[in-house]
Protein backbone atom coordinates (compact mmCIF):
# COMPACT_ATOMS: atom_id res chain seq x y z
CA UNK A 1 104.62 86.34 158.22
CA UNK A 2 106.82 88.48 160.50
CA UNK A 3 108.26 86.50 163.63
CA UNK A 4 106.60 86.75 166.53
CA UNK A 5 108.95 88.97 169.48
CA UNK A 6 107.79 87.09 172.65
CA UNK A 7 108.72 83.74 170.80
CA UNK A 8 111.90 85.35 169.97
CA UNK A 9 112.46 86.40 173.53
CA UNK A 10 111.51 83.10 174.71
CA UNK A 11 114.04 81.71 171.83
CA UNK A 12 116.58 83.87 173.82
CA UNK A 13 115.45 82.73 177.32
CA UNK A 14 114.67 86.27 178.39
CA UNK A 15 110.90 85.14 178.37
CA UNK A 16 109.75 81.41 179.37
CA UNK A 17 106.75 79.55 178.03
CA UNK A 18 104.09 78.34 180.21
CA UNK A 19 100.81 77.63 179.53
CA UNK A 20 98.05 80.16 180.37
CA UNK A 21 96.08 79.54 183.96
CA UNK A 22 92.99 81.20 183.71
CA UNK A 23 92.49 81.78 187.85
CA UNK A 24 96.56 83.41 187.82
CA UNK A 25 95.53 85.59 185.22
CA UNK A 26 91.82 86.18 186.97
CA UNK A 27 93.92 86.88 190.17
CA UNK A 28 96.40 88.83 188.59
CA UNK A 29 93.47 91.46 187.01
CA UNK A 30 91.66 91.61 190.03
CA UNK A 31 94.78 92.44 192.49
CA UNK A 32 95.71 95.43 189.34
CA UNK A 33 91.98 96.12 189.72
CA UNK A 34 92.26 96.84 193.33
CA UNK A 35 95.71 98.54 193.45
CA UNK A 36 94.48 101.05 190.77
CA UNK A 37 91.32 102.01 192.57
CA UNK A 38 93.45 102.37 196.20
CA UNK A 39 96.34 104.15 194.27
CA UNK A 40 93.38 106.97 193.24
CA UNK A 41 92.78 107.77 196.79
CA UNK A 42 93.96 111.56 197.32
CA UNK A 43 94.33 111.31 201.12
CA UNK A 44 97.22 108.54 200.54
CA UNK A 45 100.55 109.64 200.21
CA UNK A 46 102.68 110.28 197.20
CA UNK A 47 105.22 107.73 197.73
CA UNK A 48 102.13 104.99 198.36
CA UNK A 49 100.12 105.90 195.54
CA UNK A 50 103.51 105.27 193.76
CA UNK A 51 103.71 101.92 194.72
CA UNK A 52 100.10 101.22 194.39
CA UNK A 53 99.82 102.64 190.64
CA UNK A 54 103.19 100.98 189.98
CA UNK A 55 102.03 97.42 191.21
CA UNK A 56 98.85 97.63 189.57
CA UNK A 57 100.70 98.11 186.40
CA UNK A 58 102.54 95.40 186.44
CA UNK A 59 99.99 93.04 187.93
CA UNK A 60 97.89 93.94 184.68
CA UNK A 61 100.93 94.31 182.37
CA UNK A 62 101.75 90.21 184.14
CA UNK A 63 98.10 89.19 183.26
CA UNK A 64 98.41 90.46 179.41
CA UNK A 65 101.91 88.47 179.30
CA UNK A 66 100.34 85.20 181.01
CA UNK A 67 97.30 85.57 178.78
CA UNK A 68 99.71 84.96 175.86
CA UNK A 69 101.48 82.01 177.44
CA UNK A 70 104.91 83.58 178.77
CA UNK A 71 105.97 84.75 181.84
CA UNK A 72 109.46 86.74 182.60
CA UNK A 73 111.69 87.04 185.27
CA UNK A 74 112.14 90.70 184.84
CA UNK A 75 109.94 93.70 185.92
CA UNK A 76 111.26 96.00 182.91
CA UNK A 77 110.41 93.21 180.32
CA UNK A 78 107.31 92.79 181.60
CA UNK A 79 106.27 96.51 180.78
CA UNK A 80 108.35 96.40 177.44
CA UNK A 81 106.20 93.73 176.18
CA UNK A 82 103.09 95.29 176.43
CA UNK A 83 103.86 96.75 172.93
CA UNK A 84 102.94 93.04 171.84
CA UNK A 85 100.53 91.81 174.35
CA UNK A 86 97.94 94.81 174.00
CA UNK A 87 99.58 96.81 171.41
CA UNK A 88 100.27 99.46 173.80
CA UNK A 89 102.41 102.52 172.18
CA UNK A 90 106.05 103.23 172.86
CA UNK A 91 104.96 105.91 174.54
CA UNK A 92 102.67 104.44 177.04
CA UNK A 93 104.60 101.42 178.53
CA UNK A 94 107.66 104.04 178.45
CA UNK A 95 105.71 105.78 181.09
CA UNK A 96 106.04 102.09 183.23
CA UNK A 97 109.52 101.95 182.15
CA UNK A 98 110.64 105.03 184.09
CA UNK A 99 108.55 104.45 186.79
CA UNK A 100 110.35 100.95 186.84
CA UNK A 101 113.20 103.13 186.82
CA UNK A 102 112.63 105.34 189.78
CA UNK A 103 111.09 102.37 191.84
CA UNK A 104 114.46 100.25 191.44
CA UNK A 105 115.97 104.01 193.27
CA UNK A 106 113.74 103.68 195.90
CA UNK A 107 114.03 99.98 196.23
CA UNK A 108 118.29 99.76 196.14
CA UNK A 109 119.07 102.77 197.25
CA UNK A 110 116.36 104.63 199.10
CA UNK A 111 116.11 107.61 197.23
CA UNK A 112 112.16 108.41 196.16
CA UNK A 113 111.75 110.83 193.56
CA UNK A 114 107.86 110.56 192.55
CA UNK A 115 106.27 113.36 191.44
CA UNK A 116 102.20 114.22 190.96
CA UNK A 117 102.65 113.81 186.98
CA UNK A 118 104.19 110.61 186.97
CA UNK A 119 101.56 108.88 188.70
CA UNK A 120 99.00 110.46 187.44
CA UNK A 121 100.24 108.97 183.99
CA UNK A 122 101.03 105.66 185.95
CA UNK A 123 97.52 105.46 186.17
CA UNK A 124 96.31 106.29 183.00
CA UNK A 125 98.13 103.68 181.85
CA UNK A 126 97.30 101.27 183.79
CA UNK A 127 93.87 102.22 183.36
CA UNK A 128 94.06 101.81 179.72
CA UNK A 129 95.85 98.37 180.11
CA UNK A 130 93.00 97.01 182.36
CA UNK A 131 90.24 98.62 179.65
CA UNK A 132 92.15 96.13 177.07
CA UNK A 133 92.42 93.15 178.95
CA UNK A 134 89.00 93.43 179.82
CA UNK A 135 87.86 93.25 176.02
């Protein structure tokens, strides 16, 4: 049996075991839930939808990591893992990556570069992340 990678993150401390909590992850999906509806509404701005999509994201990405019994430190990782907690594709939680990428711009040094497409695939991502934790 191949090793598992989140116990071999956690073996490297970049992950940390704790025990699931059924109400964190409950809360978790239903504040995604809710960011990913609001972050849908047209007459919001770019830059908000942004944040919206991009917080729903990794509220749901957070609930698929809790689910399994870790929890990280770091945003990025969160997203990375993914690949293991819902056997997302490379290509999908690289879509959360770089918007992890451009939020950290905004964020440190105030410079927003969000575009239509990005968020647009922000959300269908995060879409598809809430259709598998729902399952």
């Amino acid at each position: 049996m191949p090793p598992d990678p989140l116990e071999n993150l956690a073996a490297i401390g970049k992950l940390k075991r704790e025990p699931p909590s059924e109400t964190e992850i409950r809360g978790l999906l239903q504040s995604g839930l809710n960011q990913l509806q609001d972050a849908q509404r047209p007459e919001l701005s770019l830059e908000s939808r942004f944040d919206l999509a991009y917080n729903a994201a990794h509220a749901l990405a957070l609930a698929a990591l809790r689910r399994h019994g870790f929890r990280s430190e770091h945003r990025y990782l969160v997203f990375q893992c993914l690949q293991h907690t819902l056997d997302l594709s490379y290509e999908q939680w690289r879509v959360l990556d770089q918007a992890h990428r451009k939020r950290n711009l905004v964020e440190y040094e105030g410079h927003m570069e969000a575009d239509q497409a990005l968020v647009s695939a922000m959300l269908r991502v995060a879409r598809e992340i809430a259709v598998r934790l729902e399952k």
